[in-house]
PDB file of N, CA and C in Angstrom:
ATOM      1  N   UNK A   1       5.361  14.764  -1.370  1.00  0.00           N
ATOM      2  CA  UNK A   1       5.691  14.582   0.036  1.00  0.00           C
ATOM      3  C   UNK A   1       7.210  14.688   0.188  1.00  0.00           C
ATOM      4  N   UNK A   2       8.015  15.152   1.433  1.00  0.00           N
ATOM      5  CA  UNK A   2       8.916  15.725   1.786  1.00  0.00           C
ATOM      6  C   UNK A   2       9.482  14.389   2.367  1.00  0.00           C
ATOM      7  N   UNK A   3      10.580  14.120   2.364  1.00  0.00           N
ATOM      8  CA  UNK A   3      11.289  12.818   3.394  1.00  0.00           C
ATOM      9  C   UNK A   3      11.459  13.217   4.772  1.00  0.00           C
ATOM     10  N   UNK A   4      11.306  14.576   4.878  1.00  0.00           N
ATOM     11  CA  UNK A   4      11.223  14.731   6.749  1.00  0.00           C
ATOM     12  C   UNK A   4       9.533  14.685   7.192  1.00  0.00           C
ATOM     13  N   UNK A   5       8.847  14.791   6.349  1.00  0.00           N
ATOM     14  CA  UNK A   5       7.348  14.808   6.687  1.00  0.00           C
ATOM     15  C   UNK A   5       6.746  13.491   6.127  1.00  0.00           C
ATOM     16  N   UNK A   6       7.322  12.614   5.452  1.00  0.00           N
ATOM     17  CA  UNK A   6       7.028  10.982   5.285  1.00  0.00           C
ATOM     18  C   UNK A   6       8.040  10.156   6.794  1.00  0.00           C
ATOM     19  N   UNK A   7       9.197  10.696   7.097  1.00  0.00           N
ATOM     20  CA  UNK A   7       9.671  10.384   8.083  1.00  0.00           C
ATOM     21  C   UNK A   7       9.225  10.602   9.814  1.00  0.00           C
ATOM     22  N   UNK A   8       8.567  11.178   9.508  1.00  0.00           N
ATOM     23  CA  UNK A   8       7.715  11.798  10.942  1.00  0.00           C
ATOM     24  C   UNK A   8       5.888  11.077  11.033  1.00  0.00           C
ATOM     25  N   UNK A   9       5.952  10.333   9.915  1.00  0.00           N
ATOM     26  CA  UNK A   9       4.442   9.729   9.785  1.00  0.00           C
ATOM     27  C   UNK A   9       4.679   8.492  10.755  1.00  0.00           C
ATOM     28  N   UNK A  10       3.426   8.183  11.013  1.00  0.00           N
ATOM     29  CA  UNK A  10       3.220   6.736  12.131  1.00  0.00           C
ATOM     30  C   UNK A  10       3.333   5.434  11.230  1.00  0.00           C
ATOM     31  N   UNK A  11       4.028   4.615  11.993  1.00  0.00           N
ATOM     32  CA  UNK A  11       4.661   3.127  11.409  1.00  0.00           C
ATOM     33  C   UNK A  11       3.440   2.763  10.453  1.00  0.00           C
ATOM     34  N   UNK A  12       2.094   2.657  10.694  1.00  0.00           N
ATOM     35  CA  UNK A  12       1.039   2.219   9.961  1.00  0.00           C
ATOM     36  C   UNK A  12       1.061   3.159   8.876  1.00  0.00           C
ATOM     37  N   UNK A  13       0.787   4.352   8.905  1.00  0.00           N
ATOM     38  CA  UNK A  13       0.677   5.255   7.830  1.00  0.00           C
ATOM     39  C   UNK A  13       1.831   4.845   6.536  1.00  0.00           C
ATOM     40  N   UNK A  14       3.145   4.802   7.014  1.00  0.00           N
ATOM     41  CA  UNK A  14       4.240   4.297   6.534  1.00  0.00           C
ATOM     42  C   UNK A  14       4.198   3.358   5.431  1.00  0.00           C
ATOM     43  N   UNK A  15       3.725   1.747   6.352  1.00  0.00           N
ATOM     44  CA  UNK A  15       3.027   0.805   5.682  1.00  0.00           C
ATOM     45  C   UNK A  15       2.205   1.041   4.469  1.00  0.00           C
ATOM     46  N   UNK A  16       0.909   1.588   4.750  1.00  0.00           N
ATOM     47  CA  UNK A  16       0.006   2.277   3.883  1.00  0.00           C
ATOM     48  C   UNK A  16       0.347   2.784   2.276  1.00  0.00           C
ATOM     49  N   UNK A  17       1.263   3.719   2.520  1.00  0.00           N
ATOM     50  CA  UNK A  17       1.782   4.322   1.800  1.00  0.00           C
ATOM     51  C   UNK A  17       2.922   3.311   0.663  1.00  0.00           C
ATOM     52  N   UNK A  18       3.415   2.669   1.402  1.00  0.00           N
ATOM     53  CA  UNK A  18       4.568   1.971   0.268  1.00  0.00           C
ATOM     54  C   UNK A  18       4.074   0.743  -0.161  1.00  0.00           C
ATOM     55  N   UNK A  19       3.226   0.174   0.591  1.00  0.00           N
ATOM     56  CA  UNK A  19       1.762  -0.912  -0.088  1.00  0.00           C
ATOM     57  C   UNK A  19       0.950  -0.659  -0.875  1.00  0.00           C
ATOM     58  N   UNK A  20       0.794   0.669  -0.914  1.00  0.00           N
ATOM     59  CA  UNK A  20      -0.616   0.842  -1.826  1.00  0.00           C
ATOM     60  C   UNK A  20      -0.111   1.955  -2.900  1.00  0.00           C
ATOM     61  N   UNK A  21       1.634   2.565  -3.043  1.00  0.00           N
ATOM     62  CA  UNK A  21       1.588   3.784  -3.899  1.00  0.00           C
ATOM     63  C   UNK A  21       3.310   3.589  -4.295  1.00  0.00           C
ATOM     64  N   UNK A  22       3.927   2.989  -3.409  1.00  0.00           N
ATOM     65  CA  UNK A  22       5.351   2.596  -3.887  1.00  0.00           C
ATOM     66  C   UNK A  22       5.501   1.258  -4.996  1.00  0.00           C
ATOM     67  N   UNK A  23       6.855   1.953  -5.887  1.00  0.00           N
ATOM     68  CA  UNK A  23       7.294   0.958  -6.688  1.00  0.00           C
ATOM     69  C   UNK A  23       8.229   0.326  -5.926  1.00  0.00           C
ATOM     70  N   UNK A  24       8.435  -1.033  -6.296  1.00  0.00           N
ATOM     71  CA  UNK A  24       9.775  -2.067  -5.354  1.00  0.00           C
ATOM     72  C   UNK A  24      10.812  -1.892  -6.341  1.00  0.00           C
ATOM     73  N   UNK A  25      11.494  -1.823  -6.001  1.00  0.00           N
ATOM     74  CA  UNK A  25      12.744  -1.280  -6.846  1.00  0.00           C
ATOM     75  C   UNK A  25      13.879  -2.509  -6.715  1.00  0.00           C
ATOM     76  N   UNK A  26      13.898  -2.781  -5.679  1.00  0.00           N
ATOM     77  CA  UNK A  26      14.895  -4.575  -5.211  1.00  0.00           C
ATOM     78  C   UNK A  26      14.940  -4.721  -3.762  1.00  0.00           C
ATOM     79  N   UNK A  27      15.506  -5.670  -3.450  1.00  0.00           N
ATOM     80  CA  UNK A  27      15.854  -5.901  -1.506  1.00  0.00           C
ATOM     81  C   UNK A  27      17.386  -6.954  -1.647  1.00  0.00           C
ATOM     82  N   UNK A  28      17.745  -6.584  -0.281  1.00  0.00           N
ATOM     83  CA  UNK A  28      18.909  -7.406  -0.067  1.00  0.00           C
ATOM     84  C   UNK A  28      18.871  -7.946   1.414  1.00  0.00           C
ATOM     85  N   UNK A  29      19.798  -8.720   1.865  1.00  0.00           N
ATOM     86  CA  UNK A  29      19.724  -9.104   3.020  1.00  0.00           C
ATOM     87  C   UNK A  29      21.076  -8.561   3.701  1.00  0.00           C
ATOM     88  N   UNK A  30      20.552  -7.948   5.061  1.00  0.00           N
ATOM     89  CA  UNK A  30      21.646  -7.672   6.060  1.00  0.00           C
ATOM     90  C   UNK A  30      21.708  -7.741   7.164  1.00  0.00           C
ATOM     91  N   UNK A  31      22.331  -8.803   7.639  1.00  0.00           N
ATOM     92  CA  UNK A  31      22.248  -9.375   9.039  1.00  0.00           C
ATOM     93  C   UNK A  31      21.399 -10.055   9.144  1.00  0.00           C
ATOM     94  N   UNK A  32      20.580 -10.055  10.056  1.00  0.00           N
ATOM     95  CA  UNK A  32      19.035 -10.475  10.381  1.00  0.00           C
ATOM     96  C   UNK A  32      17.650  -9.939   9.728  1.00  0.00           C
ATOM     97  N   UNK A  33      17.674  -8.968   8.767  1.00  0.00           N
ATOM     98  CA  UNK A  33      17.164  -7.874   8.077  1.00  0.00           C
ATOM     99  C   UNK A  33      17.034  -7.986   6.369  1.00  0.00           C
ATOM    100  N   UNK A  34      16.125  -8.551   5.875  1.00  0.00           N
ATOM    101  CA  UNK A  34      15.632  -8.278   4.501  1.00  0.00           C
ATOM    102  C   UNK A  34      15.353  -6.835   4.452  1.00  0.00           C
ATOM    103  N   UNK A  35      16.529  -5.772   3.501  1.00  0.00           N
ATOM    104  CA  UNK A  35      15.894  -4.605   3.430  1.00  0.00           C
ATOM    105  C   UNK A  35      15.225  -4.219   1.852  1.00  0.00           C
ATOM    106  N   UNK A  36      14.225  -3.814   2.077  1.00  0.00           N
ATOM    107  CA  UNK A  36      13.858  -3.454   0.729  1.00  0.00           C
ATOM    108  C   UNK A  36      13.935  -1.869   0.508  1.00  0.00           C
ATOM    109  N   UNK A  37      13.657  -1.727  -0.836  1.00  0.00           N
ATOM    110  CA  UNK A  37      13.693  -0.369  -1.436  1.00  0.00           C
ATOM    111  C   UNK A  37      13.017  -0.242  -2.291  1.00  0.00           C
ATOM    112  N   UNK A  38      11.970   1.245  -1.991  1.00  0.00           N
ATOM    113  CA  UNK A  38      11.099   1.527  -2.637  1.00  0.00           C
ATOM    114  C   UNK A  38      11.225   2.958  -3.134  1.00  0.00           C
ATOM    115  N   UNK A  39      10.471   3.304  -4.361  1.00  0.00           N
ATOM    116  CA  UNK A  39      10.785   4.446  -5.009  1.00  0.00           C
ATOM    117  C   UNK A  39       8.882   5.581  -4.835  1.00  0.00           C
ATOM    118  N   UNK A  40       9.037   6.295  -4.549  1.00  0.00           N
ATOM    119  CA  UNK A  40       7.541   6.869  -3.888  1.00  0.00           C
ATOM    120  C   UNK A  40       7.954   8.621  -4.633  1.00  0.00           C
ATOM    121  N   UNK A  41       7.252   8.433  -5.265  1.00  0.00           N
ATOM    122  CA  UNK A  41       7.431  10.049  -6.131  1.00  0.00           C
ATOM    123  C   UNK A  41       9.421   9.899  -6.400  1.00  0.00           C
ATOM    124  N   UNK A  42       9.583  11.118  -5.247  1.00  0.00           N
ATOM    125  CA  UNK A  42      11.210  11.457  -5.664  1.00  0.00           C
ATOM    126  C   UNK A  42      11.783  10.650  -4.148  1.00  0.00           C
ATOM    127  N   UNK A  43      10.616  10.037  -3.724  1.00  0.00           N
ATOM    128  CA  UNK A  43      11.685   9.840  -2.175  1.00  0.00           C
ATOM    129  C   UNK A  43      11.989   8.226  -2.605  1.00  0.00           C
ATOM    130  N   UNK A  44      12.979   8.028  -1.636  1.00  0.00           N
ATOM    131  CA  UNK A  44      13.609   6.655  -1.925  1.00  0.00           C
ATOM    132  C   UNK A  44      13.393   6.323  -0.331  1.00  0.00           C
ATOM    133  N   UNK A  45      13.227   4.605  -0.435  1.00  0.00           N
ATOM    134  CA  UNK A  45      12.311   4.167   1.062  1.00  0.00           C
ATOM    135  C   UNK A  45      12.706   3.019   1.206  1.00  0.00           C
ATOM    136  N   UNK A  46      13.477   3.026   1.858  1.00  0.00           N
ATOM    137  CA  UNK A  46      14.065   1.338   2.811  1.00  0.00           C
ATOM    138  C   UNK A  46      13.121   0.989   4.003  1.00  0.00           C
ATOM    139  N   UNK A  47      12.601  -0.328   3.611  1.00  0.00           N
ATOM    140  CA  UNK A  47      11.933  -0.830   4.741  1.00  0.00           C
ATOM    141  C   UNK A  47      12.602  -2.235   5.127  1.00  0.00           C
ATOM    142  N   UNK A  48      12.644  -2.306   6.335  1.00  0.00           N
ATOM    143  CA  UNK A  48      13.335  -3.214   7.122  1.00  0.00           C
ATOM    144  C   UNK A  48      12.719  -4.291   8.145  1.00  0.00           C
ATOM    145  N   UNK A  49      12.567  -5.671   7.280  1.00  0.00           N
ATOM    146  CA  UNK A  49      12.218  -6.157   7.249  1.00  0.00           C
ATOM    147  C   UNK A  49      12.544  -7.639   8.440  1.00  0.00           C
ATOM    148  N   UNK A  50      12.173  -7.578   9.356  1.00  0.00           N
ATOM    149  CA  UNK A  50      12.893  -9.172  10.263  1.00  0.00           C
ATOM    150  C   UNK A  50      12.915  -9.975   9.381  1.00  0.00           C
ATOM    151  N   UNK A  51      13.792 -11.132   9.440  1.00  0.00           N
ATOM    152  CA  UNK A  51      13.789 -12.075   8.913  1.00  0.00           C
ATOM    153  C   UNK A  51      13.316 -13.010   9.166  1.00  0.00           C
ATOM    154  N   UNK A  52      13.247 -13.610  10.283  1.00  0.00           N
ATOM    155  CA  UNK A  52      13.183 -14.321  11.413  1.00  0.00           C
ATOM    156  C   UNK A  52      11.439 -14.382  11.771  1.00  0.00           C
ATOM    157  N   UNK A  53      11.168 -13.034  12.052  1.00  0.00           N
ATOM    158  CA  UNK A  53       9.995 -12.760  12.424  1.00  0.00           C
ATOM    159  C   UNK A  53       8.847 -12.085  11.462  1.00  0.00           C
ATOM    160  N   UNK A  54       9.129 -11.579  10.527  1.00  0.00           N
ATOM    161  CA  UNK A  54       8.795 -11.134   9.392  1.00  0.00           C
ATOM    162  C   UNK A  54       7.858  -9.622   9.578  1.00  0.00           C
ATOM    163  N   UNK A  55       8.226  -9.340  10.543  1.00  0.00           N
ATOM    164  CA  UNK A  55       7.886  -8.091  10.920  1.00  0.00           C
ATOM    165  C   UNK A  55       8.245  -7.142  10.495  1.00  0.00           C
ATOM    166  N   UNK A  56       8.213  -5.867  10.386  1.00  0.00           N
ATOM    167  CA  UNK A  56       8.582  -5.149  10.017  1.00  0.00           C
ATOM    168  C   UNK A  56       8.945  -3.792  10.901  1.00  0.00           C
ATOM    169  N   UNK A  57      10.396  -4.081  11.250  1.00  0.00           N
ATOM    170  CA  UNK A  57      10.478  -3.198  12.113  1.00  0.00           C
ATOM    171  C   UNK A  57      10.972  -1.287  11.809  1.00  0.00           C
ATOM    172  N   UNK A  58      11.678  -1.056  10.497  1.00  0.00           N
ATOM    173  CA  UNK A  58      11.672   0.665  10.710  1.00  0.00           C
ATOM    174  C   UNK A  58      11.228   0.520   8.995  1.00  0.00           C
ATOM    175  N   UNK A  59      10.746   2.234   9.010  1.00  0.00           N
ATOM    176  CA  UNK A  59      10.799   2.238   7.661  1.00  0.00           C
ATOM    177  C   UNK A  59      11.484   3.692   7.666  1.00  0.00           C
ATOM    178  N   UNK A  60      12.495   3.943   6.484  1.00  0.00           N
ATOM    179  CA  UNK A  60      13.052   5.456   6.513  1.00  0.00           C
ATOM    180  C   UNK A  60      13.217   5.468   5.161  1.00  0.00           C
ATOM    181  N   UNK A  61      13.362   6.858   4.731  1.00  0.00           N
ATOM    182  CA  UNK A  61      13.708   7.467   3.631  1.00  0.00           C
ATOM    183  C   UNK A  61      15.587   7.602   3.575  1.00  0.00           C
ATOM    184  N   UNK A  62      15.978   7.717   2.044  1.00  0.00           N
ATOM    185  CA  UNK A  62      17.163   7.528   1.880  1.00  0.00           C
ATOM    186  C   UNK A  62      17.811   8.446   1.457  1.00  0.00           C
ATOM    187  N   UNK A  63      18.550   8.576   0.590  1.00  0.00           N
ATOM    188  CA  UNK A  63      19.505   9.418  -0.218  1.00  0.00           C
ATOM    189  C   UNK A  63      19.744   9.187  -1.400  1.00  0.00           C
ATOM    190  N   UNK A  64      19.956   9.846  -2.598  1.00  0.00           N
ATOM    191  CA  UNK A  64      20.198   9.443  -3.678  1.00  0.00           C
ATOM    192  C   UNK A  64      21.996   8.818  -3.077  1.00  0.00           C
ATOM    193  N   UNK A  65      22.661   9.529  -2.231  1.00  0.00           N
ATOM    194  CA  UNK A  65      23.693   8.715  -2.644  1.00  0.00           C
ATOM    195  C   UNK A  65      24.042   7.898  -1.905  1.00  0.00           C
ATOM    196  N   UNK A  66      22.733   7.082  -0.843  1.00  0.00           N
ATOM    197  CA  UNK A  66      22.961   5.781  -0.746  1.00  0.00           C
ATOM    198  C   UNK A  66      22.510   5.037  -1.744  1.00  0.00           C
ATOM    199  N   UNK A  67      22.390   5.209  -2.912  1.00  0.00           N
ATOM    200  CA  UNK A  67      21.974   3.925  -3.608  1.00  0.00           C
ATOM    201  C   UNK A  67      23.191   3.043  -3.834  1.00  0.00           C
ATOM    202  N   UNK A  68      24.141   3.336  -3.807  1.00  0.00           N
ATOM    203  CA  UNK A  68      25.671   2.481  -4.393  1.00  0.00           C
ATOM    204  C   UNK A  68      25.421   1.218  -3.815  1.00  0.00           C
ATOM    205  N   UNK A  69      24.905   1.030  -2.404  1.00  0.00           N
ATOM    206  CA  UNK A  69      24.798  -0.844  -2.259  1.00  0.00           C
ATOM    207  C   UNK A  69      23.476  -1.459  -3.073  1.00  0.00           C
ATOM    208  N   UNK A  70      22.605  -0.566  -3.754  1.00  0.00           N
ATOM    209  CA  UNK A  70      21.879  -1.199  -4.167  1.00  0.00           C
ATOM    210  C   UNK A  70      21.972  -1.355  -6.028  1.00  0.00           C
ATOM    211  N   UNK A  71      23.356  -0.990  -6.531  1.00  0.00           N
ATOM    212  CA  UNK A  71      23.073  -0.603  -7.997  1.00  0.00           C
ATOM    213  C   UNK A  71      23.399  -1.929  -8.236  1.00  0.00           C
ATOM    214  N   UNK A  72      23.952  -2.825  -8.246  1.00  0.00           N
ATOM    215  CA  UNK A  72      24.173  -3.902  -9.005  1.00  0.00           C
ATOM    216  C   UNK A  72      23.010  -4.650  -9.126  1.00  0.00           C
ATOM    217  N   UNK A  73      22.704  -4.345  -7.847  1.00  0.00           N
ATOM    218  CA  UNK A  73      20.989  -5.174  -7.645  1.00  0.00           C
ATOM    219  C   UNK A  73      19.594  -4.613  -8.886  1.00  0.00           C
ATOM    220  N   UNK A  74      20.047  -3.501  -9.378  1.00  0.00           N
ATOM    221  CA  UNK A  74      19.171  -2.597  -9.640  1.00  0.00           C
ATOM    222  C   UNK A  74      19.257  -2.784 -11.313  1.00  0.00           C
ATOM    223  N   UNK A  75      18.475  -3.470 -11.938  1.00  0.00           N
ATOM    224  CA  UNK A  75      18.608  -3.707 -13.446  1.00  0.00           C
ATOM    225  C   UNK A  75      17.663  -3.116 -14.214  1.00  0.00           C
ATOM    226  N   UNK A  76      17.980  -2.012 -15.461  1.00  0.00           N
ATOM    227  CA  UNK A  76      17.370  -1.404 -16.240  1.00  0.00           C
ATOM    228  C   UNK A  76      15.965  -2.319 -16.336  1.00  0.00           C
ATOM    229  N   UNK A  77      16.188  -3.816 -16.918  1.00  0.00           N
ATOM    230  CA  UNK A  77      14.847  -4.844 -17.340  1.00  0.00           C
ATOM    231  C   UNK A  77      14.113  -4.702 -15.957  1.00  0.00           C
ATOM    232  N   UNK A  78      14.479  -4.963 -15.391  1.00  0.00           N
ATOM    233  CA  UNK A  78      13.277  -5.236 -14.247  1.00  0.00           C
ATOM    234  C   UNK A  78      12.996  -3.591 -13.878  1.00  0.00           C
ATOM    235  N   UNK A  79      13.108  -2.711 -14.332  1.00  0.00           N
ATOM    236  CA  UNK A  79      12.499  -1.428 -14.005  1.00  0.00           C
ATOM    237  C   UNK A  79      11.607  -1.017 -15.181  1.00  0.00           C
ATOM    238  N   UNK A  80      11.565  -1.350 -16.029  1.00  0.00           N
ATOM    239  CA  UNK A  80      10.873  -1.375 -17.205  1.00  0.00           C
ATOM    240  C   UNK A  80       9.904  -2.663 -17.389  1.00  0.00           C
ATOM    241  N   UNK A  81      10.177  -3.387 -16.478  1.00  0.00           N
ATOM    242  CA  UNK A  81       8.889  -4.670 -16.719  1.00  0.00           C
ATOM    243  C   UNK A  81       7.818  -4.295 -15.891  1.00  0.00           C
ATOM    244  N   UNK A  82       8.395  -3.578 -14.237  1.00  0.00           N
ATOM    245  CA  UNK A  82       7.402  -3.072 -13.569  1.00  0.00           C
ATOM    246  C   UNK A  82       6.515  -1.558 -14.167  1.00  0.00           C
ATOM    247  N   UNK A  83       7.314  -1.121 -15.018  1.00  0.00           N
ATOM    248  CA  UNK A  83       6.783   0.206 -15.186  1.00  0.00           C
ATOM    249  C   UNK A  83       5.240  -0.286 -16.079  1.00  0.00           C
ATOM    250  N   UNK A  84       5.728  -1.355 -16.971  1.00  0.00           N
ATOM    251  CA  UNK A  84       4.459  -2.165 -17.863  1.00  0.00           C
ATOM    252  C   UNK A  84       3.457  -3.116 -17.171  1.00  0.00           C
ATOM    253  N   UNK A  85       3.521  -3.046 -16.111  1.00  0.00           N
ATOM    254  CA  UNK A  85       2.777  -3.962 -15.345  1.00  0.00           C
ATOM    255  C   UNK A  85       1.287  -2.901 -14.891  1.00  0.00           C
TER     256      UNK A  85
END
């Protein structure tokens, strides 16, 4: 799947997809917003999370070179514990 044709899918489909076929890779908090990040074949997938309300309000695809706010977060062990799970 393409990140402009996972990006054009309906909020539920979205859901679907990173619940039942994405790896969690880590989350951070920003602002009002738990964002997480998920790894789905080659696409990379921030879902954005209320805090408050626990809703879930966007989900989008990323960039390899936004990962820089997420590398410290991002530890070899915990990518290798999920891969064994």
């Amino acid at each position: 799947m393409k990140d402009l044709s996972f990006d054009q899918l309906a909020m539920q489909n979205k859901i679907t997809l990173v619940r039942d076929f994405a790896t969690d890779l880590c989350s951070m908090e920003f602002y009002d917003h738990r964002i997480y990040l998920y790894a789905l074949n080659s696409l990379l997938i921030e879902v954005y999370e209320n805090i408050e309300t626990k809703e879930i309000e966007n989900i989008i695809t990323i960039q390899y070179s936004d990962l820089d706010k997420y590398l410290s977060r991002i530890t070899m062990s915990s990518l290798l514990a999920k891969s064994k799970a």
